[in-house]
C-alpha atoms as a PDB file:
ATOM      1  CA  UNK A   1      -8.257   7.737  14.183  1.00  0.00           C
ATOM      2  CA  UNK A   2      -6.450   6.992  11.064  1.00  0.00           C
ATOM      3  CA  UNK A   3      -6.714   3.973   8.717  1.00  0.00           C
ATOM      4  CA  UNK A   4      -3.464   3.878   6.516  1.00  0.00           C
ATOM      5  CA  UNK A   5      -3.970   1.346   3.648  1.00  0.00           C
ATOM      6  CA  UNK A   6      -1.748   0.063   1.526  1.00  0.00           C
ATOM      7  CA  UNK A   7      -2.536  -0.257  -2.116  1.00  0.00           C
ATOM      8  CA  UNK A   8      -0.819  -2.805  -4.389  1.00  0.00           C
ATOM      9  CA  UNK A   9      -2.204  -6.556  -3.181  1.00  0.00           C
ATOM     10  CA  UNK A  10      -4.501  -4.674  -0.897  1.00  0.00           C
ATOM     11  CA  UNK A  11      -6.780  -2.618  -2.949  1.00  0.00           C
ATOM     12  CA  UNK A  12      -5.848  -3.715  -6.414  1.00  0.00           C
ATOM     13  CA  UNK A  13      -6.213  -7.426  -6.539  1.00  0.00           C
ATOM     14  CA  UNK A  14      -2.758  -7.915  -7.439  1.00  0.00           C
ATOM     15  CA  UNK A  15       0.671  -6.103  -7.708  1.00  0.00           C
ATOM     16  CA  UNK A  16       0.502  -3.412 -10.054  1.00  0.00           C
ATOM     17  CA  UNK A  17       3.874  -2.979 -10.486  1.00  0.00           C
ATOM     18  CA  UNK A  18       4.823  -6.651 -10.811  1.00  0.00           C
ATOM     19  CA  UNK A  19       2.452  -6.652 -13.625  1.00  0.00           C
ATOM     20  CA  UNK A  20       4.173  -3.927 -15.153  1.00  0.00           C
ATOM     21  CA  UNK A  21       6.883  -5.235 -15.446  1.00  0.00           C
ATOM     22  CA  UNK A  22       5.699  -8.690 -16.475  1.00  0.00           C
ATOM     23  CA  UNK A  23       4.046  -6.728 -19.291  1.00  0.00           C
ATOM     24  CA  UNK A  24       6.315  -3.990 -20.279  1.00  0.00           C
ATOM     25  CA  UNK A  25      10.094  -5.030 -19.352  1.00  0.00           C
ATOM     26  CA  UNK A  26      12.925  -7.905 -19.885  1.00  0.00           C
ATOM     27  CA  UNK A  27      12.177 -10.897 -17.605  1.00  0.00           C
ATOM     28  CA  UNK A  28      15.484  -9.771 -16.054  1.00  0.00           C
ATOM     29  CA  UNK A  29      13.481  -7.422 -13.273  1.00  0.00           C
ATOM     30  CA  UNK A  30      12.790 -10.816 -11.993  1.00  0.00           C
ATOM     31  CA  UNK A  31      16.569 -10.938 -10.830  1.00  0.00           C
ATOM     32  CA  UNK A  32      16.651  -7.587  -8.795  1.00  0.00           C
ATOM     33  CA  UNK A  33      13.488  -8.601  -7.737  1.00  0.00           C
ATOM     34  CA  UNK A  34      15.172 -11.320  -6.061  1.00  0.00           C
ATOM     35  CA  UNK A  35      17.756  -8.719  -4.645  1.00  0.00           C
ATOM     36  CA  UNK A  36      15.603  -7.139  -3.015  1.00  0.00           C
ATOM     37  CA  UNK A  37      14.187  -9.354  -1.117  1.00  0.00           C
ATOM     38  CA  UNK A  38      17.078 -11.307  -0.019  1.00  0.00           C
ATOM     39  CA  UNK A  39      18.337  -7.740   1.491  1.00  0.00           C
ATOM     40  CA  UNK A  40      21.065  -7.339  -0.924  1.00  0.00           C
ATOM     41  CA  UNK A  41      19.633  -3.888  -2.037  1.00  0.00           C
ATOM     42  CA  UNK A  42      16.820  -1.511  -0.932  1.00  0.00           C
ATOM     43  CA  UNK A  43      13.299  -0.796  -2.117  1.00  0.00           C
ATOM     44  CA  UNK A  44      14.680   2.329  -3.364  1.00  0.00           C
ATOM     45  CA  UNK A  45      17.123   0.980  -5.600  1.00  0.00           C
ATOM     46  CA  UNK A  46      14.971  -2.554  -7.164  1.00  0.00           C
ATOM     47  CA  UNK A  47      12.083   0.057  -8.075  1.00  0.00           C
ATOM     48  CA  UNK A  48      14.967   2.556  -9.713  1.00  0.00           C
ATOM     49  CA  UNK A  49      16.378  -0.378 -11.599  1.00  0.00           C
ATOM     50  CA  UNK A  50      13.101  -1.888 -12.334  1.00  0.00           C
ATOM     51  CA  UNK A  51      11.272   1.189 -13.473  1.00  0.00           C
ATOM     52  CA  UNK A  52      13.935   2.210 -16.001  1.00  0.00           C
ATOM     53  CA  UNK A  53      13.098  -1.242 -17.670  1.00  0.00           C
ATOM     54  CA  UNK A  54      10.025  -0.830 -18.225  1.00  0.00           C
ATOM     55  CA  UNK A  55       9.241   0.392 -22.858  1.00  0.00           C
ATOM     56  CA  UNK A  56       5.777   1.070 -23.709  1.00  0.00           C
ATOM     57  CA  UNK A  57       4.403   4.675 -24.952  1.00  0.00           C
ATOM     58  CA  UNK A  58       2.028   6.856 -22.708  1.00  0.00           C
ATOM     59  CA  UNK A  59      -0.978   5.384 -24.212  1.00  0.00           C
ATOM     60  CA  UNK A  60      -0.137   1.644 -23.767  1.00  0.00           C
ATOM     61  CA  UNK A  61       0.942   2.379 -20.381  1.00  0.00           C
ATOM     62  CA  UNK A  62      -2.313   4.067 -19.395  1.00  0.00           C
ATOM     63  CA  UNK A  63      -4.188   1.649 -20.763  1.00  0.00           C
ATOM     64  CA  UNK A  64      -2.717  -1.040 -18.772  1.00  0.00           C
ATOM     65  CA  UNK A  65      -2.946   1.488 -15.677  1.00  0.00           C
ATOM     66  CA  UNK A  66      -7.004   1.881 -16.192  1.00  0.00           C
ATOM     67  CA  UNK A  67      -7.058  -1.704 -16.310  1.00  0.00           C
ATOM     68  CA  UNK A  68      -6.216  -2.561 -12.843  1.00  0.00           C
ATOM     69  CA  UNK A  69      -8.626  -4.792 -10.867  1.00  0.00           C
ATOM     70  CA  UNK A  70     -10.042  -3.592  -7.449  1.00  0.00           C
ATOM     71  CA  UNK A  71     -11.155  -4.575  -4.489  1.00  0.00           C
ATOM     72  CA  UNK A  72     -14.872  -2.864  -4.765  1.00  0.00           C
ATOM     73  CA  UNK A  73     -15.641  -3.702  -0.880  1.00  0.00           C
ATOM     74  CA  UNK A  74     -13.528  -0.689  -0.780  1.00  0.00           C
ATOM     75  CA  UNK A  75     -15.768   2.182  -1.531  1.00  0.00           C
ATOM     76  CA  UNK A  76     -18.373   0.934   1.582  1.00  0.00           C
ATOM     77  CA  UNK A  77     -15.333   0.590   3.816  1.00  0.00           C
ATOM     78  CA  UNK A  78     -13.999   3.852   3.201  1.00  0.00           C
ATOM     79  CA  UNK A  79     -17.983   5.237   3.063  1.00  0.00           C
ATOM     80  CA  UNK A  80     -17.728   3.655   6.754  1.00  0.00           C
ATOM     81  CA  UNK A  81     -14.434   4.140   8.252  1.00  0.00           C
ATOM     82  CA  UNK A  82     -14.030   7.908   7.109  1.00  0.00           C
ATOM     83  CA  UNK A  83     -17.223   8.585   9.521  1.00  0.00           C
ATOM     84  CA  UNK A  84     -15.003   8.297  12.055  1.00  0.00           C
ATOM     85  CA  UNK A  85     -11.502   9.125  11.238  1.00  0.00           C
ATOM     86  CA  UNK A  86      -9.170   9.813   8.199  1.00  0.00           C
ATOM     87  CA  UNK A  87      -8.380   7.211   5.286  1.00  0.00           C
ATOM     88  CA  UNK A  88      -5.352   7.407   3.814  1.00  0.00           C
ATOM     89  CA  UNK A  89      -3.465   5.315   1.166  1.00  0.00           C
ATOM     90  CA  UNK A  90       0.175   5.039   1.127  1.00  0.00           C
ATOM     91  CA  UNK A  91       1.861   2.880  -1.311  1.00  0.00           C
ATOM     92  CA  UNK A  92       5.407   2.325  -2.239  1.00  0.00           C
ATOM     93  CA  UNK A  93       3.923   1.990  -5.815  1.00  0.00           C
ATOM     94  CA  UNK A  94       3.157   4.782  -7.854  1.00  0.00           C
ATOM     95  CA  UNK A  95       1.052   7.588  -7.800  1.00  0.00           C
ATOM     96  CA  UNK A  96      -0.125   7.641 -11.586  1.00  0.00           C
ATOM     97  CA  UNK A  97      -1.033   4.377 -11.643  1.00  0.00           C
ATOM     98  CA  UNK A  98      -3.093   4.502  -8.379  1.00  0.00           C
ATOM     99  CA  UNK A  99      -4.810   7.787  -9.753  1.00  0.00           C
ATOM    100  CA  UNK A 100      -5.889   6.285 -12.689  1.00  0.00           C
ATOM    101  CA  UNK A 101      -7.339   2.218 -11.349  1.00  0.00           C
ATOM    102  CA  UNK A 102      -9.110   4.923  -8.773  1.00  0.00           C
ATOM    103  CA  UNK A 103     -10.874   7.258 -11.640  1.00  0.00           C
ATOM    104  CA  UNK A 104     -11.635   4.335 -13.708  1.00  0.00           C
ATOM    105  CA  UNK A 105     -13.407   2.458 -11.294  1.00  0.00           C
ATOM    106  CA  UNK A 106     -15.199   5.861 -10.088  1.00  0.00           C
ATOM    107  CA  UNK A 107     -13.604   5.384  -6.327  1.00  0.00           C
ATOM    108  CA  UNK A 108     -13.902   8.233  -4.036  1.00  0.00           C
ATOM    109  CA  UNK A 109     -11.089  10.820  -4.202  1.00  0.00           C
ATOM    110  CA  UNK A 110      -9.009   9.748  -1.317  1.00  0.00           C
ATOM    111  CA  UNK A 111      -5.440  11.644  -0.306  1.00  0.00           C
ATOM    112  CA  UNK A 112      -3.003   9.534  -1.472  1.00  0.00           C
ATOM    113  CA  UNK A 113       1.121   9.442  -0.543  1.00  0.00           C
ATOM    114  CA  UNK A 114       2.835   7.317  -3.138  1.00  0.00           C
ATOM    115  CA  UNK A 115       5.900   7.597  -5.418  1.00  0.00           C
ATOM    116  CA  UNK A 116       6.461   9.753  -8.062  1.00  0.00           C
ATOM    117  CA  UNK A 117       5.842   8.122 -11.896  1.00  0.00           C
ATOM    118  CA  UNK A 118       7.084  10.645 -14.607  1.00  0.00           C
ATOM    119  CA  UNK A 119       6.616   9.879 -18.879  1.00  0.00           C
ATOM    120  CA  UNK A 120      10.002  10.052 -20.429  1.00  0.00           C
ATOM    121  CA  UNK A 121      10.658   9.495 -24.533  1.00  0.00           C
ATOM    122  CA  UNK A 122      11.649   6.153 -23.519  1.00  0.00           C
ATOM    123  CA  UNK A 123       8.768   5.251 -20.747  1.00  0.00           C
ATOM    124  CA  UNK A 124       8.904   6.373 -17.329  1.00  0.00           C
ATOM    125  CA  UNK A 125      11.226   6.883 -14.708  1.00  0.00           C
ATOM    126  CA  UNK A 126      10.077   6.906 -10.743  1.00  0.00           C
ATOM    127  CA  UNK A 127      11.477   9.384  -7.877  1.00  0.00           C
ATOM    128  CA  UNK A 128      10.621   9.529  -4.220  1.00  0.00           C
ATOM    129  CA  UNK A 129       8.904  12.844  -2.595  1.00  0.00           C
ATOM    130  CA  UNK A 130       8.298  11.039   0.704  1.00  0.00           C
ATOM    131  CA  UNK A 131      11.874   9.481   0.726  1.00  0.00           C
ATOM    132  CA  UNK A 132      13.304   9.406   4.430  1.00  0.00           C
ATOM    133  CA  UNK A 133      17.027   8.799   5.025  1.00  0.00           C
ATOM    134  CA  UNK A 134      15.802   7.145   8.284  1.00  0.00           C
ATOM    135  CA  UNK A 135      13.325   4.912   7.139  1.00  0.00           C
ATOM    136  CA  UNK A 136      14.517   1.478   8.441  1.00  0.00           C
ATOM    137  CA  UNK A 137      12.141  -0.759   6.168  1.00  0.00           C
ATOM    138  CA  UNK A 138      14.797   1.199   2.797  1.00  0.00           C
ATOM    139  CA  UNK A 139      11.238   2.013   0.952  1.00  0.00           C
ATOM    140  CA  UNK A 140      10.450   4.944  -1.754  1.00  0.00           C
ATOM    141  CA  UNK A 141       7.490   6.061   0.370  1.00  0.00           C
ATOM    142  CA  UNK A 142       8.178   6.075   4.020  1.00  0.00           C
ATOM    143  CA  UNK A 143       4.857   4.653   5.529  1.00  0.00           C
ATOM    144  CA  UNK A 144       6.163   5.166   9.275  1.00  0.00           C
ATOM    145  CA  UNK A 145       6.802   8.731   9.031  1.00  0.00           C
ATOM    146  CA  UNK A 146       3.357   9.450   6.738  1.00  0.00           C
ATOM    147  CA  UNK A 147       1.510   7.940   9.652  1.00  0.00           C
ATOM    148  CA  UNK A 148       3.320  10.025  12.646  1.00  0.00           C
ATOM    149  CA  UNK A 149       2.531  13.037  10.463  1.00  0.00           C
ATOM    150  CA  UNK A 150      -1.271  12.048   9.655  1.00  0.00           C
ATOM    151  CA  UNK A 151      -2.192  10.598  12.605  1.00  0.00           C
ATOM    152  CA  UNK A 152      -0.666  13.966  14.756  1.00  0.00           C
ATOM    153  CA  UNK A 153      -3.549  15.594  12.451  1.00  0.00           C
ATOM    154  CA  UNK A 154      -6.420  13.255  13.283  1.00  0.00           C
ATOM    155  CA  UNK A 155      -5.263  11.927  16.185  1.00  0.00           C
ATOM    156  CA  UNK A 156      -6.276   8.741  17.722  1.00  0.00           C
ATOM    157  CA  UNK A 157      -5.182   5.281  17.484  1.00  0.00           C
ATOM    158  CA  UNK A 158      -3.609   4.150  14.275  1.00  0.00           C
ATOM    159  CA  UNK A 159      -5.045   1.309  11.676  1.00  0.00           C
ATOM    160  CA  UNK A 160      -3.092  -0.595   9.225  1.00  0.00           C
ATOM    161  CA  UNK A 161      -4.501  -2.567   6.642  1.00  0.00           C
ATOM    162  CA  UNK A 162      -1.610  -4.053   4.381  1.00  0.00           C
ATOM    163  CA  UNK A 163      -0.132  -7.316   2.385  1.00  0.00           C
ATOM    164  CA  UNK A 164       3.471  -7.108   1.999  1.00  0.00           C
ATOM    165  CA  UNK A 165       6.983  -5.822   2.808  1.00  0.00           C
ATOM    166  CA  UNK A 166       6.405  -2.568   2.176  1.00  0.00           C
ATOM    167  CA  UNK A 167       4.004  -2.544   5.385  1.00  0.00           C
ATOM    168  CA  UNK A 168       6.880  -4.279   7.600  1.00  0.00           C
ATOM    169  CA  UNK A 169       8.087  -1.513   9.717  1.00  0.00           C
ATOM    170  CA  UNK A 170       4.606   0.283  10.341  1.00  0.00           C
ATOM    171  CA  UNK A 171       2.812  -3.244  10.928  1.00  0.00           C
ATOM    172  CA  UNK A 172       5.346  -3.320  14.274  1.00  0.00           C
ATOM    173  CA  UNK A 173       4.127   0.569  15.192  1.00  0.00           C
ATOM    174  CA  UNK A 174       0.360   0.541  14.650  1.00  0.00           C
ATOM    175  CA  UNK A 175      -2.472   0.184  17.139  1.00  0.00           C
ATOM    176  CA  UNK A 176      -4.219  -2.053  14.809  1.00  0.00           C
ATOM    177  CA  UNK A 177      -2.863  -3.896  12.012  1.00  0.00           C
ATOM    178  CA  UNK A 178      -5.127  -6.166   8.731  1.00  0.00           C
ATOM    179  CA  UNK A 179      -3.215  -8.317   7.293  1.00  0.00           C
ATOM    180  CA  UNK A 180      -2.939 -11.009   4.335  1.00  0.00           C
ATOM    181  CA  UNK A 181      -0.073 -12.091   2.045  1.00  0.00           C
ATOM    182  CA  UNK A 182       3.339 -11.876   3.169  1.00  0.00           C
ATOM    183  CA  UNK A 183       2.844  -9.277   5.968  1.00  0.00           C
ATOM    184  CA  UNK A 184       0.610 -12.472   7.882  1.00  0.00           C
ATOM    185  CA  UNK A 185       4.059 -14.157   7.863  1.00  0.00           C
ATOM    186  CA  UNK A 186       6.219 -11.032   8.884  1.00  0.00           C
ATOM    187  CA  UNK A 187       3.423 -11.156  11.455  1.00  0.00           C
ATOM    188  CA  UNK A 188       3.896 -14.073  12.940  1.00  0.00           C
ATOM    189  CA  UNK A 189       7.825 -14.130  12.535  1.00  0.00           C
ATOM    190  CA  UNK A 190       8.317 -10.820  15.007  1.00  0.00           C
ATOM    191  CA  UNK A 191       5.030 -12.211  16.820  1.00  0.00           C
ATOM    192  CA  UNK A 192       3.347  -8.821  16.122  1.00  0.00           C
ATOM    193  CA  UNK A 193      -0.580  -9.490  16.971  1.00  0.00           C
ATOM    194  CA  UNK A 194      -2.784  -8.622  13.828  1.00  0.00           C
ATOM    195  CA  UNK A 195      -6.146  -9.467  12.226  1.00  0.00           C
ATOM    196  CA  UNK A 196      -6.616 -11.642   8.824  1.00  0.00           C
ATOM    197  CA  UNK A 197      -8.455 -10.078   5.801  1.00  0.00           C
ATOM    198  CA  UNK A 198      -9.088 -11.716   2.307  1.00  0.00           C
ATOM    199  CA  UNK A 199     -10.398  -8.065   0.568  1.00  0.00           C
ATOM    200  CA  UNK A 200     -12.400  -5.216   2.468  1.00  0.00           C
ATOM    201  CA  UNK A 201     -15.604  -6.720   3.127  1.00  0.00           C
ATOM    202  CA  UNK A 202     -13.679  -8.574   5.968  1.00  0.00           C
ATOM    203  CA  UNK A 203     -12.085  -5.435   7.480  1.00  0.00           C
ATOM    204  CA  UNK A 204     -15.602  -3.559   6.988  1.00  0.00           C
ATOM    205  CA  UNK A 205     -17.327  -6.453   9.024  1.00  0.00           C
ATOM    206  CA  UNK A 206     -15.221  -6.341  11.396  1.00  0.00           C
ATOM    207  CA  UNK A 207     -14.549  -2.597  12.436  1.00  0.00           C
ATOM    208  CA  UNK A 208     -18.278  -2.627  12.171  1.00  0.00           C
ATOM    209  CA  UNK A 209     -18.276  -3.780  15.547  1.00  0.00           C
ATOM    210  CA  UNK A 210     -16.133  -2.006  17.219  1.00  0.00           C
ATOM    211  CA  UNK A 211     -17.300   1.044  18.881  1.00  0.00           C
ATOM    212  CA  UNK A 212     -15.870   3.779  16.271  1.00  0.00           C
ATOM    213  CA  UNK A 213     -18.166   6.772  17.524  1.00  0.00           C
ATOM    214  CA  UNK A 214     -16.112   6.727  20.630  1.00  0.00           C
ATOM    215  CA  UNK A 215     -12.709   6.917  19.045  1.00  0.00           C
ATOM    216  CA  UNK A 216     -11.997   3.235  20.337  1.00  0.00           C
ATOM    217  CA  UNK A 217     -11.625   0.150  19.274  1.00  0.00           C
ATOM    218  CA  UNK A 218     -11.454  -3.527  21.477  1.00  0.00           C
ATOM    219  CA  UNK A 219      -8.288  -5.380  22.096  1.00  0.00           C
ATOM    220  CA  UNK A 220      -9.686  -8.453  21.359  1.00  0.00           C
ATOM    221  CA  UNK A 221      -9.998  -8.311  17.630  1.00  0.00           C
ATOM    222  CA  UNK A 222      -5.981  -8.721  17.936  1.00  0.00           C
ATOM    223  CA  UNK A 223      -5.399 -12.148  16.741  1.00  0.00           C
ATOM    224  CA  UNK A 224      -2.613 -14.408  15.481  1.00  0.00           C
ATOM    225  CA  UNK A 225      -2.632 -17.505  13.187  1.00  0.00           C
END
């Protein structure tokens, strides 16, 4: 069984990166922002563009990276779920920043799949280890092919538990898919069943009651708004 969870939105309590760049670049991110999602260009290319905006010096930068908020009904899900299977976080954000909210906040070390943030004398730049020419959602950190490749080590069904567009293309491959944000809307617009969440305490309650010890999990807790 794997659980593959996103991060920004999910675990912190808001975008990291938007808050970045809110913080450290020109309000003109906004406008590839908007790019982006009307399909004009990929994820690839907005978080290139956006990335390269972004002025601040290593130590600002970390400081605003151990101040990320999250979701503390993480740590007794993941105590929970990783009982029975492998948990996994794969974010098209980056992997410095997740690293750091994670050792501030004294979360369990937890293998991680994410973008690629590099210092440079002008800020940072991003690049994209887990890039895949196929990946039909166009994101940094192919979530589709990191969960073929986990879950063929753990076997068993796979669990999403995401908030936005970066969890599109898995949401319509997974056994089980949490959602909130803008993936409850993707959701229901391909008609892809799914469960709500608000933070972790909801997904903990309710894989709580699903037979886990048996590598299984009931059909029922598929629902749509």
């Amino acid at each position: 069984m794997l659980f593959i969870v996103d991060f920004d939105g999910t675990i912190s309590k808001k975008d990291t990166i938007d808050a970045l760049l809110e913080k450290f670049a020109p309000a003109s991110w906004e406008e590839i922002e908007q790019s982006w999602l009307r399909g004009e260009i990929d994820a690839v290319e907005c978080m290139s563009r956006q990335i390269g905006m972004v002025r601040g010096d290593r130590d600002a930068l970390d400081a605003f990276f151990r101040q990320i908020e999250l979701d503390q009904g993480f740590v007794p899900f993941y105590e929970y779920a990783s009982r029975f299977g492998e948990v996994i976080v794969a974010s098209d954000g980056v992997d410095h920043a997740i690293h750091m909210a994670f050792r501030h906040s004294g979360f369990p070390a937890v293998q991680i799949f994410s973008n690629r943030l590099d210092f440079t004398s002008e800020g940072i730049a991003i690049s994209f280890p887990n890039r895949r020419a196929d990946c039909q959602g166009g994101n940094g950190n192919c979530k589709c092919a990191i969960a073929r490749e986990q879950s063929a080590i753990s076997g068993g069904p796979v669990i999403l538990i995401g908030d936005g567009k970066s969890d599109a293309c898995i949401a319509r491959q997974a056994d089980v898919v949490f959602a909130k944000g803008k993936l409850i809307d993707y959701c229901e617009q391909q008609d892809i069943a799914y469960h709500p969440f608000s933070t972790f305490k909801d997904v903990l309650e309710a894989i709580r009651t699903w037979p886990l010890e048996h590598n299984t999990f009931p059909t029922a807790i598929h629902v749509k708004g």
